[in-house]
N, C-alpha and C. Protein backbone atom coordinates (compact mmCIF):
# COMPACT_ATOMS: atom_id res chain seq x y z
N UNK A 1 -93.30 29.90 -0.79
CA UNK A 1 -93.05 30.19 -2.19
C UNK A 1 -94.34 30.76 -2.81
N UNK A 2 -94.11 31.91 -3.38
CA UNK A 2 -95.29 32.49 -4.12
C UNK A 2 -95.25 32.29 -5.40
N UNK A 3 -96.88 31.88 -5.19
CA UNK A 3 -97.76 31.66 -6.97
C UNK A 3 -97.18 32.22 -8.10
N UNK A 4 -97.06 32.21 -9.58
CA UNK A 4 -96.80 33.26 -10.24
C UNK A 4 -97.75 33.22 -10.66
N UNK A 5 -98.05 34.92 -11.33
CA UNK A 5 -99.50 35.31 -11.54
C UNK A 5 -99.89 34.47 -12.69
N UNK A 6 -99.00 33.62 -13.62
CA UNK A 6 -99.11 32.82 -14.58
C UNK A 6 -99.69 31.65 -14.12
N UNK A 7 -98.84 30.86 -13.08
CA UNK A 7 -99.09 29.59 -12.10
C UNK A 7 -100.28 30.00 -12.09
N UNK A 8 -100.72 31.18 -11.18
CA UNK A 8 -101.98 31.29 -10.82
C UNK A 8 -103.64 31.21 -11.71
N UNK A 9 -102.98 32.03 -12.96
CA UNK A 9 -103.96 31.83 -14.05
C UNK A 9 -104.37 30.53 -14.48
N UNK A 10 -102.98 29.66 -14.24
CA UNK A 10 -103.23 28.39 -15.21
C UNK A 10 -104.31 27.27 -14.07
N UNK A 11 -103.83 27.91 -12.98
CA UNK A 11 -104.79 26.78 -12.73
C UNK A 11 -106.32 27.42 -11.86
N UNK A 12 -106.67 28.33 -12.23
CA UNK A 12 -107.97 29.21 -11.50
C UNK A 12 -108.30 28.50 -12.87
N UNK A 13 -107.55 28.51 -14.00
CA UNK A 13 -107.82 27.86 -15.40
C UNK A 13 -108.49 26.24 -15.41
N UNK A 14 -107.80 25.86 -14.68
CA UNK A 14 -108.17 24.16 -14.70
C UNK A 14 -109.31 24.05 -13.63
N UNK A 15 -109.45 24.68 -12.92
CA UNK A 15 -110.22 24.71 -11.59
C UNK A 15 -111.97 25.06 -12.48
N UNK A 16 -111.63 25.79 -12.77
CA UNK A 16 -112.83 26.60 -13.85
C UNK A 16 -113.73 25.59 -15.19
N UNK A 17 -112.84 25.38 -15.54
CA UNK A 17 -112.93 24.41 -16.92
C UNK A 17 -113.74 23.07 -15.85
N UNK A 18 -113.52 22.73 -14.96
CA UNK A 18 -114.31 21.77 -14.09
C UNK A 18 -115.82 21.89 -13.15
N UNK A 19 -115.84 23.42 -13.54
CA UNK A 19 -116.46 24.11 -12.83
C UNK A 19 -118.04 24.04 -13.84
N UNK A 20 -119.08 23.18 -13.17
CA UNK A 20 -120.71 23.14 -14.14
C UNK A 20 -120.89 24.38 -14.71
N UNK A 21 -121.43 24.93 -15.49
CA UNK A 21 -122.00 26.22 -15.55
C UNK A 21 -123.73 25.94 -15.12
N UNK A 22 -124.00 27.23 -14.08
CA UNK A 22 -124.94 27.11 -13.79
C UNK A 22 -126.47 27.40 -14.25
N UNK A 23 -127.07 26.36 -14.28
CA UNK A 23 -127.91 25.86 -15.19
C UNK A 23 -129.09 27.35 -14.69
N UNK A 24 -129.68 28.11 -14.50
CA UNK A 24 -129.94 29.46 -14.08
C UNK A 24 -129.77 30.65 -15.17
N UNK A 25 -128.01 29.97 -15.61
CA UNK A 25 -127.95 31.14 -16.10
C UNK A 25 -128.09 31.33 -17.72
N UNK A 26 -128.19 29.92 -18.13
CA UNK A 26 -128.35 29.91 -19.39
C UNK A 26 -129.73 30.57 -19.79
N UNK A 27 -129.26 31.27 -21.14
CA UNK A 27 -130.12 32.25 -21.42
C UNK A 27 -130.87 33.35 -20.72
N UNK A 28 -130.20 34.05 -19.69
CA UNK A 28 -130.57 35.04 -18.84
C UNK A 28 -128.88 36.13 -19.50
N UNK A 29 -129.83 37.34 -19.29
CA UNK A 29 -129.28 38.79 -19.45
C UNK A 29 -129.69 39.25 -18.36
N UNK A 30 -128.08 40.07 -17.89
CA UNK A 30 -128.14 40.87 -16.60
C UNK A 30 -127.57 42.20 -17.37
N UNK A 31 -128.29 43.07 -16.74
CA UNK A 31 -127.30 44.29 -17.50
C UNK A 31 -126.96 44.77 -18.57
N UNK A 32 -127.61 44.20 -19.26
CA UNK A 32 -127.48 44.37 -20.70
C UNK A 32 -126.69 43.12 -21.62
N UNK A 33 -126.40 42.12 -20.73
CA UNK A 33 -124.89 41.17 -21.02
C UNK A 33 -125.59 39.73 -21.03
N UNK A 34 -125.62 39.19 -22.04
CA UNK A 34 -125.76 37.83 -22.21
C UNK A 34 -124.91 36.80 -21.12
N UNK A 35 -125.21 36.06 -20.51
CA UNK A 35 -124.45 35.09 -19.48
C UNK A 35 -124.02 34.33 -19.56
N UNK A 36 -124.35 33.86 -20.93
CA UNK A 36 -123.50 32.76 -21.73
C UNK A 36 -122.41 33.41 -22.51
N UNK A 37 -122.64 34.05 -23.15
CA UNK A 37 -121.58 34.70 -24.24
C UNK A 37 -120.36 35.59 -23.83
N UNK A 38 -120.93 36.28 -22.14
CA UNK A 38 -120.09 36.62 -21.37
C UNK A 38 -118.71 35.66 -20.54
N UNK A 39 -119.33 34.54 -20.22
CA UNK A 39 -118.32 33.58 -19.43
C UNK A 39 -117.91 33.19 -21.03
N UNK A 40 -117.96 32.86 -21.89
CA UNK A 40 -117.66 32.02 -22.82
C UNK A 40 -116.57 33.21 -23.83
N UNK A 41 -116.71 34.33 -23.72
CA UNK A 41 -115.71 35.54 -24.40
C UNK A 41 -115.02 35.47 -23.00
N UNK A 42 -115.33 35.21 -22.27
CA UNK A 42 -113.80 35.57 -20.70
C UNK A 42 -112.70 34.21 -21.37
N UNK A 43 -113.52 33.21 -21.51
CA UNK A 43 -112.75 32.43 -21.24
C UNK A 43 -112.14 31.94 -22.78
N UNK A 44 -112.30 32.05 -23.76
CA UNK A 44 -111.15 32.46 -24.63
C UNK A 44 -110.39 33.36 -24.63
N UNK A 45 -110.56 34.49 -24.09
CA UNK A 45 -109.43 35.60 -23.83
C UNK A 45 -108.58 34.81 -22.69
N UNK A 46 -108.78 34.41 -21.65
CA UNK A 46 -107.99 33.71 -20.64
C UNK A 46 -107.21 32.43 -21.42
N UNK A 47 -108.16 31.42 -21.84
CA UNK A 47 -107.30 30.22 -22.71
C UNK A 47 -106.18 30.64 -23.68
N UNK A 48 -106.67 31.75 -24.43
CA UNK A 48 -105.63 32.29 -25.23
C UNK A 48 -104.52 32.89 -24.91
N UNK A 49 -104.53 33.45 -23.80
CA UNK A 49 -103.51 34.33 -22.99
C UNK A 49 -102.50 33.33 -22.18
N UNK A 50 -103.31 32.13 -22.01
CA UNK A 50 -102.21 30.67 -21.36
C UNK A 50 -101.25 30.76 -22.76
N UNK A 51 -102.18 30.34 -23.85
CA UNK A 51 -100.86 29.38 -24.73
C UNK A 51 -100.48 30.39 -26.24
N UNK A 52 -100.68 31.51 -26.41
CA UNK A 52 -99.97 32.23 -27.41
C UNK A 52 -99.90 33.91 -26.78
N UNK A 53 -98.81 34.73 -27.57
CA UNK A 53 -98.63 36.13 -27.67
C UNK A 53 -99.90 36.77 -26.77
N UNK A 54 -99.84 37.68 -25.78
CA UNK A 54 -101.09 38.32 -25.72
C UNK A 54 -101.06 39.31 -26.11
N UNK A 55 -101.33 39.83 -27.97
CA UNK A 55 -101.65 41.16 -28.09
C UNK A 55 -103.04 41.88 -27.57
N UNK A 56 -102.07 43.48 -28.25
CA UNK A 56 -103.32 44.34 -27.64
C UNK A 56 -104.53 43.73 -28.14
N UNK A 57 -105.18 43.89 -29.48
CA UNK A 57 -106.67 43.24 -29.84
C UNK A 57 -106.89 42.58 -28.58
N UNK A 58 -106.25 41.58 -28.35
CA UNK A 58 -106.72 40.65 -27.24
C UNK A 58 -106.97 41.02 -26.00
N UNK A 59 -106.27 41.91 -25.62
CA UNK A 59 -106.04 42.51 -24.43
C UNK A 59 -106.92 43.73 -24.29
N UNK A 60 -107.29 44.50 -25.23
CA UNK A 60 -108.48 45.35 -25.35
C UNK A 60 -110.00 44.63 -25.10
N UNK A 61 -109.84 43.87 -25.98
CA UNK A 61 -111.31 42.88 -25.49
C UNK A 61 -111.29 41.64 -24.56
N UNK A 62 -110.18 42.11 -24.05
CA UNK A 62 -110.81 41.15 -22.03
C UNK A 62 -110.93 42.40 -21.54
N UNK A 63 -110.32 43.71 -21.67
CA UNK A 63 -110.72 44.91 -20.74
C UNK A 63 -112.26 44.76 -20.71
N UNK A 64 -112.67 45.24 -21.94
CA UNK A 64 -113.84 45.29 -22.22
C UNK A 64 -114.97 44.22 -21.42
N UNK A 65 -114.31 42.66 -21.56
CA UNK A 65 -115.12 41.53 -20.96
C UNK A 65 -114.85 42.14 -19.34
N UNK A 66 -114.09 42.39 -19.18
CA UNK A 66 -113.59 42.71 -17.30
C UNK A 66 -114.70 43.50 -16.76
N UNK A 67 -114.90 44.79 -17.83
CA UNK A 67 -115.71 45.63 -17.26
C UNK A 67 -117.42 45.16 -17.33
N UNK A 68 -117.33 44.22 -18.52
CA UNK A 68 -119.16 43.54 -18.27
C UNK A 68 -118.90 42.89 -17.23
N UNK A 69 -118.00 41.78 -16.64
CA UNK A 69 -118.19 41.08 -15.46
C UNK A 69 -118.13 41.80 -13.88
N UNK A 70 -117.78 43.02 -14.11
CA UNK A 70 -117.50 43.85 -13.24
C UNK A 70 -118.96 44.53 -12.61
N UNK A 71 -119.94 44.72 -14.02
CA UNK A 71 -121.09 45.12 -14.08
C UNK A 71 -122.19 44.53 -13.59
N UNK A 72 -122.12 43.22 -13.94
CA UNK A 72 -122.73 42.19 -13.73
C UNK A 72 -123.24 41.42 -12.30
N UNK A 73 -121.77 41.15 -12.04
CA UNK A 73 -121.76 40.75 -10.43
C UNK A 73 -122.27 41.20 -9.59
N UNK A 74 -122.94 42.55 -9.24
CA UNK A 74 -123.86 42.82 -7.98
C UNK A 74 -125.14 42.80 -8.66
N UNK A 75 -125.48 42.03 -9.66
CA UNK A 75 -127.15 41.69 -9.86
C UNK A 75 -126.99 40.67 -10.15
N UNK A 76 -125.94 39.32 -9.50
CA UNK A 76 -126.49 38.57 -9.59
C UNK A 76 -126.95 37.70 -8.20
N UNK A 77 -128.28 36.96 -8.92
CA UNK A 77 -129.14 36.64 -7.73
C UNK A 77 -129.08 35.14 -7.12
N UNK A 78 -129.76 34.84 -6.16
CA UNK A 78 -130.15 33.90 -5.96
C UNK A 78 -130.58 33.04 -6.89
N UNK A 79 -131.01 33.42 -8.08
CA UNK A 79 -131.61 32.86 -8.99
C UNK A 79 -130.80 32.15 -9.78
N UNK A 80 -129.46 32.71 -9.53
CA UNK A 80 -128.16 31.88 -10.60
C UNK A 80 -127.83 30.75 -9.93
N UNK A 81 -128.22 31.15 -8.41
CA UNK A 81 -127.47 30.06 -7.14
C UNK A 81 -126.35 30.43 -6.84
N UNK A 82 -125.44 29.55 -5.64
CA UNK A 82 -124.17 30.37 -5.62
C UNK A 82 -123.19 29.84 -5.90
N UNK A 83 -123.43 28.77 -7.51
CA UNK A 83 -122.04 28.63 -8.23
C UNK A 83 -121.96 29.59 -8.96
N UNK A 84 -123.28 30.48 -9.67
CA UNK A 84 -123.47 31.71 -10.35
C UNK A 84 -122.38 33.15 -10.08
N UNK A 85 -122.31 32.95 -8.48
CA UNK A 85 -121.50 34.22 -8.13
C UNK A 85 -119.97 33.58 -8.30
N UNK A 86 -119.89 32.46 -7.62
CA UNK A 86 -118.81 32.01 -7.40
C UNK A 86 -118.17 31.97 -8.92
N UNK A 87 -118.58 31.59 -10.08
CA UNK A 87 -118.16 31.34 -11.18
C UNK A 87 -118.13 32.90 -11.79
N UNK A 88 -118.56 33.77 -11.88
CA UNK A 88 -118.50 34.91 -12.22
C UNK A 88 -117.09 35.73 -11.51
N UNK A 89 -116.93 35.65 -10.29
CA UNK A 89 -115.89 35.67 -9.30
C UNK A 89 -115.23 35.22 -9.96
N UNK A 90 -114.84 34.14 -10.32
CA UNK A 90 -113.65 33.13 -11.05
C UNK A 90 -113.10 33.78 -12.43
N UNK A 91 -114.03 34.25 -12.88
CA UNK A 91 -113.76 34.72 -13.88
C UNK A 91 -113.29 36.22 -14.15
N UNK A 92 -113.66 36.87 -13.55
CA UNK A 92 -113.27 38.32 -12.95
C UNK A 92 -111.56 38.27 -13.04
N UNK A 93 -111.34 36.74 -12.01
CA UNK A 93 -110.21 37.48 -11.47
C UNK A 93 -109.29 36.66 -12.64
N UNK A 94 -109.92 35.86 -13.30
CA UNK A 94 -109.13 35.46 -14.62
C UNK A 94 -108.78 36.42 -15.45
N UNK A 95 -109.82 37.07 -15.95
CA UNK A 95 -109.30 38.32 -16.80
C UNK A 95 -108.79 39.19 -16.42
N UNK A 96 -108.57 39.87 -15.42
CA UNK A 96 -107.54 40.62 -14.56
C UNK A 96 -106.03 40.20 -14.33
N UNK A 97 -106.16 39.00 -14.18
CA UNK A 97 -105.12 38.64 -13.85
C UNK A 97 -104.14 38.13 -15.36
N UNK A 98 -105.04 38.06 -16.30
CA UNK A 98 -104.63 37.74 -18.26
C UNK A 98 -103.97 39.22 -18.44
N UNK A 99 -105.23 40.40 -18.19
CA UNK A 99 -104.48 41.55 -18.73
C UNK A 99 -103.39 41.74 -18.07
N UNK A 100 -103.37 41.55 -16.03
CA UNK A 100 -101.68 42.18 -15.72
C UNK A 100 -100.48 41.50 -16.46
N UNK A 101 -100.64 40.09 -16.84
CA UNK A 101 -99.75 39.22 -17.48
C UNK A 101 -99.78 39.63 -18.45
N UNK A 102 -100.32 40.24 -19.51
CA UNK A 102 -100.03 41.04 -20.51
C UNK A 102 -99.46 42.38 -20.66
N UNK A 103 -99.65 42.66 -19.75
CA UNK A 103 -99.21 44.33 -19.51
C UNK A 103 -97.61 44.05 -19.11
N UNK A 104 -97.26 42.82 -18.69
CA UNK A 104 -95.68 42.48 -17.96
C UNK A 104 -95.35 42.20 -19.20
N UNK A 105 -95.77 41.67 -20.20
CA UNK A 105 -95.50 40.77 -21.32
C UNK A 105 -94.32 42.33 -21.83
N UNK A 106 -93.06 42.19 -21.99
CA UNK A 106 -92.28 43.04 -22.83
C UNK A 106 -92.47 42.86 -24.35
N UNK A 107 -92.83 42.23 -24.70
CA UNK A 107 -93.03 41.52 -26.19
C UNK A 107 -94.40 42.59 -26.92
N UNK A 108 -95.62 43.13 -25.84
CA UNK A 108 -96.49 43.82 -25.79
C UNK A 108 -96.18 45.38 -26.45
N UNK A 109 -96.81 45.56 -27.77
CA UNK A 109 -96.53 47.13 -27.81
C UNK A 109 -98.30 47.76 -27.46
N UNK A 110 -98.20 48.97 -26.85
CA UNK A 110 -98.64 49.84 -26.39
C UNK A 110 -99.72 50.33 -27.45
N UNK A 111 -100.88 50.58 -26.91
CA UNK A 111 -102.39 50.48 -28.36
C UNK A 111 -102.12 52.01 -28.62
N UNK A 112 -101.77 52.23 -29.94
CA UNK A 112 -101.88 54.16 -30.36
C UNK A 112 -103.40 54.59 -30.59
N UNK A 113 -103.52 55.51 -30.43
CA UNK A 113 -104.74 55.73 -31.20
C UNK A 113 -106.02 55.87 -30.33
């Protein structure tokens, strides 16, 4: 029986939320991207996308978070350790996996403009 990409969110969701943040990364910028403010904007776009509507606004700015974590991930170092990658990983595939569940969402109208 296969996951639904929802199943799947909710609990990469619970898995995460248990998950230390690694002490490395507080207050370090990679890339131009704060490391706190980055995991911490993923993961209200993801929490939010569990339990209400995912409009576009919302769905425009996890693109946006997708593509800093996207950026991010091959500079990060040893220095984060490797819950640093692993948690960045986690999060990647959270917001990816928020926007395809939004993009299925029929309820979703299409950003003009």
């Amino acid at each position: 029986m296969n996951e639904s990409d929802r199943d799947l969110l909710a609990r990469l969701w619970e898995e995460h939320l248990r998950m230390p943040f690694p002490p490395n990364m507080r207050g370090r910028e990679i890339e131009g991207e704060d490391m706190v403010y980055l995991d911490a904007s993923i993961a209200v776009g993801v929490s939010s996308s569990l339990s209400e509507p995912f409009d576009a606004k919302r769905r425009h700015a996890l693109l946006r978070r997708l593509a800093a974590v996207e950026k991010v991930l091959p500079s990060i170092d040893g220095e984060g350790g490797a819950g640093a990658v692993e948690r960045y990983e986690r999060l990647r595939e959270m917001a990816a996996l928020a926007v395809g569940i939004g993009d299925a969402d029929p309820r979703r109208r299409p950003v003009v403009g």
